[in-house]
Protein backbone atom coordinates (compact mmCIF):
# COMPACT_ATOMS: atom_id res chain seq x y z
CA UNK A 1 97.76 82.80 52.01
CA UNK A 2 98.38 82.55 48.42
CA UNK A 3 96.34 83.60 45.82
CA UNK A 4 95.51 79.92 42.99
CA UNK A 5 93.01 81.86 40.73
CA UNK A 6 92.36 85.54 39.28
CA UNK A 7 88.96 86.25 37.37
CA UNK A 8 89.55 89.04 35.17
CA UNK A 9 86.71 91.70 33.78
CA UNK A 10 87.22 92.11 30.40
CA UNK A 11 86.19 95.63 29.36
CA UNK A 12 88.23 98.47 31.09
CA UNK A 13 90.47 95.64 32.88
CA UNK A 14 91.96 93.90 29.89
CA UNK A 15 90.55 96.18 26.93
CA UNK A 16 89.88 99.47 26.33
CA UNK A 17 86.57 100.18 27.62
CA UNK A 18 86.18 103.21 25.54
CA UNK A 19 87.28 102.20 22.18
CA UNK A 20 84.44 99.59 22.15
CA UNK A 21 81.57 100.25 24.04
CA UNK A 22 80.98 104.12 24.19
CA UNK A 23 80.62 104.29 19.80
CA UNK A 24 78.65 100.82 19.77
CA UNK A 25 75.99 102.62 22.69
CA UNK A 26 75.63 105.76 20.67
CA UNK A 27 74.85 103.52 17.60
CA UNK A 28 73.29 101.27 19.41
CA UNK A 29 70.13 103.76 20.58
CA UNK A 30 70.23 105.20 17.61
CA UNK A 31 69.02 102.12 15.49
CA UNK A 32 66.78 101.28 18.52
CA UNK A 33 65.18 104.42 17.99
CA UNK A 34 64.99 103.70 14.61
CA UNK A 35 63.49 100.59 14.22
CA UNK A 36 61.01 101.14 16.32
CA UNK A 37 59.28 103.97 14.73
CA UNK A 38 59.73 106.39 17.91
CA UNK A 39 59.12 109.61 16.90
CA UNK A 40 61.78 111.92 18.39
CA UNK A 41 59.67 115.22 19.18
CA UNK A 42 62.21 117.22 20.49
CA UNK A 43 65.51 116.12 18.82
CA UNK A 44 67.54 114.47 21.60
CA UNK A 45 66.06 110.89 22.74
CA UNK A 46 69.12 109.60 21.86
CA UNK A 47 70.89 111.72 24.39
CA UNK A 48 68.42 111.31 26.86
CA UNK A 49 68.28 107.34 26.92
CA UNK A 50 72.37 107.30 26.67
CA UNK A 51 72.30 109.16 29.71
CA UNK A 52 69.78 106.76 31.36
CA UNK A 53 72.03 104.39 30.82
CA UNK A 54 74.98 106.01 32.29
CA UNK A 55 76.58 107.98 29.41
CA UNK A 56 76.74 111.93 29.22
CA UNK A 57 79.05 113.89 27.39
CA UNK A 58 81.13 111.15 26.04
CA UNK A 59 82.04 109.95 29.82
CA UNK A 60 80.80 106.98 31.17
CA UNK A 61 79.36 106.95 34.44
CA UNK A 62 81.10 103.86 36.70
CA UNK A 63 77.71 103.27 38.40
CA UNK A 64 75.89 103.51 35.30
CA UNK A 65 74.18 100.47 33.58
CA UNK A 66 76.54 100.46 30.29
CA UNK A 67 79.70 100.14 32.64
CA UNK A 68 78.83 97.17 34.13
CA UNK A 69 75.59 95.50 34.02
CA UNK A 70 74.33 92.78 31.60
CA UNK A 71 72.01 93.24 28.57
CA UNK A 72 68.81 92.41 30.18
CA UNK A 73 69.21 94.94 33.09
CA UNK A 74 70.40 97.90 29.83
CA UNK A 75 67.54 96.85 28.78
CA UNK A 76 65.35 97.03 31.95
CA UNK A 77 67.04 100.43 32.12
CA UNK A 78 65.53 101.61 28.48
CA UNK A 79 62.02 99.78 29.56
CA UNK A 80 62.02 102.10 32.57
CA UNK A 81 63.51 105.62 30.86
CA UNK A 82 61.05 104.77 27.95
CA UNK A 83 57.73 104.25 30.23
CA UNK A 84 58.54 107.86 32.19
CA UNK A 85 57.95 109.45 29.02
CA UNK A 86 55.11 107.08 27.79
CA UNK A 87 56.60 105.20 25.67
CA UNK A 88 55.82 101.57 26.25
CA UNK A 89 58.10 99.14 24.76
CA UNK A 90 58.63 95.36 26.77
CA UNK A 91 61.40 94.97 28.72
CA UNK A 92 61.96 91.69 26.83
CA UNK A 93 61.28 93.46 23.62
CA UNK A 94 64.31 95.73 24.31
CA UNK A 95 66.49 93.05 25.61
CA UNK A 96 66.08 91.23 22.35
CA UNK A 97 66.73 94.19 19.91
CA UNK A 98 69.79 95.55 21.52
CA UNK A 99 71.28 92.34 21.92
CA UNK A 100 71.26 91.98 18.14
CA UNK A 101 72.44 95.56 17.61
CA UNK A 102 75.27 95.69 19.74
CA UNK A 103 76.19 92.42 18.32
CA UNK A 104 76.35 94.08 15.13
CA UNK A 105 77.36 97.24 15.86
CA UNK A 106 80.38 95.30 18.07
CA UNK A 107 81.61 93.16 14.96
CA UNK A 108 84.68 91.65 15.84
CA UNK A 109 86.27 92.20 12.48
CA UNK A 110 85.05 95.84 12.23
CA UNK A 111 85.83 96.30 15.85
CA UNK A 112 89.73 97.75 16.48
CA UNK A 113 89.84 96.36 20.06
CA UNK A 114 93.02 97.80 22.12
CA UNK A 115 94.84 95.55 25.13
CA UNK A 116 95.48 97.33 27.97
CA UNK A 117 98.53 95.12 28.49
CA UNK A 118 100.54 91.98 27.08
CA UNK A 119 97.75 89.86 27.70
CA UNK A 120 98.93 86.50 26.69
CA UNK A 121 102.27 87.57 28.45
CA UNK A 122 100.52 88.21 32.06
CA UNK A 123 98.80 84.94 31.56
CA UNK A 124 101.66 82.89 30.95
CA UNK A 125 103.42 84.95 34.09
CA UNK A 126 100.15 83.89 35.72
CA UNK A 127 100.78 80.28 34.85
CA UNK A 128 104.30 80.06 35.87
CA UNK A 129 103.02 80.83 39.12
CA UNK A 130 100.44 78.02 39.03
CA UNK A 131 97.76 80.65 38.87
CA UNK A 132 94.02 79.79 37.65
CA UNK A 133 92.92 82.46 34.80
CA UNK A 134 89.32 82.86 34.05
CA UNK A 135 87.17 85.50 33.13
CA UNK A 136 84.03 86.91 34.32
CA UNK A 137 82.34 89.60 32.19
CA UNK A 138 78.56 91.11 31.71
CA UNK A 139 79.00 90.67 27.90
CA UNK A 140 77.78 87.51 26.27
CA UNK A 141 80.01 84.34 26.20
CA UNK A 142 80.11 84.22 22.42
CA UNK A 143 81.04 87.92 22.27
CA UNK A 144 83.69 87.67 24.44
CA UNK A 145 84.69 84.40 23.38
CA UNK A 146 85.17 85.93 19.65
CA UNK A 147 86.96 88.87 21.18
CA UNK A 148 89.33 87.07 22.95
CA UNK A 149 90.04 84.78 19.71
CA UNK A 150 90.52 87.74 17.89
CA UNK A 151 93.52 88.93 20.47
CA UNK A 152 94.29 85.52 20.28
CA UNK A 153 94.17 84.52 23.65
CA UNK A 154 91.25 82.69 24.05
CA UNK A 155 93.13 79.63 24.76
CA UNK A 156 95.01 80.80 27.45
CA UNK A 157 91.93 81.16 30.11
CA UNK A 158 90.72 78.30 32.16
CA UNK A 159 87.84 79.51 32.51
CA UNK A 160 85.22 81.98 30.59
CA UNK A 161 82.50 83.29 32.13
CA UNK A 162 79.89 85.61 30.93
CA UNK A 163 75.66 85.93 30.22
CA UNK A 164 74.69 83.13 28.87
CA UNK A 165 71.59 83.21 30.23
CA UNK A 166 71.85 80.83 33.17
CA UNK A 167 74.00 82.19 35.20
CA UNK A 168 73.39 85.44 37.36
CA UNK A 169 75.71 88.28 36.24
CA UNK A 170 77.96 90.26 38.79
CA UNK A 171 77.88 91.36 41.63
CA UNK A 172 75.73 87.75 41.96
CA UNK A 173 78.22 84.64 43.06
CA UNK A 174 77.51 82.09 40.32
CA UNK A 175 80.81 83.32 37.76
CA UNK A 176 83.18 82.76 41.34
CA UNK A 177 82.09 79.91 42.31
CA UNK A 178 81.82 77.96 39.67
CA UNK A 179 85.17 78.91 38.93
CA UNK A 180 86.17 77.82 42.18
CA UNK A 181 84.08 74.33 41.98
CA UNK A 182 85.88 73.90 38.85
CA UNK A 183 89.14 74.48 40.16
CA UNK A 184 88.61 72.90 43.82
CA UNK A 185 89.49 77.16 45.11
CA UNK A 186 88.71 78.21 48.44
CA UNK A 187 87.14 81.37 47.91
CA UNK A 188 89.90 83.31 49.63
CA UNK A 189 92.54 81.82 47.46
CA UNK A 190 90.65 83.87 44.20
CA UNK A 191 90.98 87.41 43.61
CA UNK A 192 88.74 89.56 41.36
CA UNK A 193 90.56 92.24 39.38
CA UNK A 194 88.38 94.87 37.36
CA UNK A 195 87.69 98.10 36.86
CA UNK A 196 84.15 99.02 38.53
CA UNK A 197 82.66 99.01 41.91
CA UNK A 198 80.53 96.02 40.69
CA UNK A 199 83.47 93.93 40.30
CA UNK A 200 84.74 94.72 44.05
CA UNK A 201 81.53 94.09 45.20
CA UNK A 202 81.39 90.82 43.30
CA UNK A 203 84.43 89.47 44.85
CA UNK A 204 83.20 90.63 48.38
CA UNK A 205 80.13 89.07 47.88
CA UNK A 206 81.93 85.77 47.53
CA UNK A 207 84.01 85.81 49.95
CA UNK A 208 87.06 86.80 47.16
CA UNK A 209 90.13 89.47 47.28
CA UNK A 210 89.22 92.71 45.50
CA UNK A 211 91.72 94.08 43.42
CA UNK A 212 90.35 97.30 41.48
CA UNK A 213 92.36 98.73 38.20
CA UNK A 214 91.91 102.00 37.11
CA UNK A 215 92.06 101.54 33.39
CA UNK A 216 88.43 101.59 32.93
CA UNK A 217 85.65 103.62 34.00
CA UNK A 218 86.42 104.30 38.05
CA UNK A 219 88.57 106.60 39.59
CA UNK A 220 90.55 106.14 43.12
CA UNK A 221 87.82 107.37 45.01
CA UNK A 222 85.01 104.55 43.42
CA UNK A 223 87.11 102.39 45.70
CA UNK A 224 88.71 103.64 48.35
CA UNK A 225 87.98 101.56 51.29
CA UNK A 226 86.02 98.72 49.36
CA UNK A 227 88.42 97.50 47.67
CA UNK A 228 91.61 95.61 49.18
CA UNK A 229 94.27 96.65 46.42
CA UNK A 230 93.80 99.48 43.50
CA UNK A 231 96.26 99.54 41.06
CA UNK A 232 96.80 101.41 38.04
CA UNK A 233 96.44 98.73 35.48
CA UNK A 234 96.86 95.23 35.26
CA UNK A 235 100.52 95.99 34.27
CA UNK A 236 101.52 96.03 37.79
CA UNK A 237 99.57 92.72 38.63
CA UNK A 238 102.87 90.81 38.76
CA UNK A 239 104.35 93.40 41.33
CA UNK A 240 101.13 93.52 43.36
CA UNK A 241 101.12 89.75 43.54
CA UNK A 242 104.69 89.12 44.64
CA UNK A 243 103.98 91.59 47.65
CA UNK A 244 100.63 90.04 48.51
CA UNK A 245 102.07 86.32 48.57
């Protein structure tokens, strides 16, 4: 069996997780706060909605929403934190405000985004191999379309997947196989490589290989016996590869 595509997560697996999203979330519910007028009665709503929303202490919990999940279900997320302490603000309401501000507070050219690799080197190893690339991320399309650009690599995937509103975000199937329909894949021949339990549980869901990095947010232990190959980084991709094929 050889392996014809790779969908790659984006934050944690090809970027530093960290040196985007973990300042943009503290700024983020900060100007949420903000704009809507909530009165902060005992000094530390921020805190307590960061860590509904999986951060605490400046760590980032891997099963926590910002690690992996879209921006409607971080939003769900503040809906639901907000309501236990009576503060009623629409799920929909939410969405549409922190979309905005962590487009803003992302800014590509204000943003100093750091590759965890060579990308456009591992892509072109990729390719010499005969190897689909695509991606398949919980951040919006344009967002990671413009970070990508930015790295200037946007041109190298086949493929970019992402929220754009039709399709269900991961662990769902819709990113894989439309990637594979696109590609005429067999769902075996397409391995998943990222950095959080949602992403091994998005390739097993489709019927994918599950290659987990530990770059991002996870540690060993977040996949030890779910996911079929845990590497450091996607530095040793190449290596990995060779042995699998």
């Amino acid at each position: 069996m050889k392996i014809k595509g790779i969908l790659f997560d984006k934050d944690g697996t090809l970027i530093d997780f960290y040196s985007v999203w973990l300042k943009a979330a503290k700024e983020v519910i900060l100007r949420f706060i903000d704009i809507n007028l909530i009165e902060d009665v005992y000094g530390n709503l921020d805190k307590y909605i960061l860590d509904k929303i999986g951060v605490k202490d400046d760590k980032v919990d891997a099963q926590g929403a910002l690690a992996y999940k879209s921006y409607y279900e971080i939003a769900e997320c503040i809906h639901s934190a907000l309501k236990e302490i009576n503060i009623i603000i629409e799920t929909e309401t939410v969405y549409r405000q922190i979309v905005e501000l962590f487009e803003i507070s992302t800014e590509i050219e204000n943003t100093d985004i750091k590759p965890l690799c060579d990308i456009k080197e591992l892509i072109k190893e990729l390719k010499r191999e005969n190897i689909y690339v695509g991606l398949a991320t919980a951040d919006t399309i344009i967002s990671a379309e413009k970070c990508l650009e930015k790295l200037d690599i946007l041109d190298e995937f086949d493929f970019i997947g992402g929220d754009n509103g039709v399709l269900k975000p991961k662990p769902e199937s819709d990113m894989f196989n439309l990637f594979a329909e696109m590609f005429n894949l067999e769902p075996e021949e397409i391995a998943v490589v990222g950095d959080t339990y949602c992403d091994i549980t998005f390739a097993k869901n489709s019927g994918g290989i599950a290659i987990g990095v530990l770059s991002g947010v996870s540690k060993e232990e977040d996949f030890r016996g779910n996911a079929d190959y845990i590497i450091q980084s996607v530095k040793e991709l190449g290596v990995l590869l060779k042995s699998i094929h």
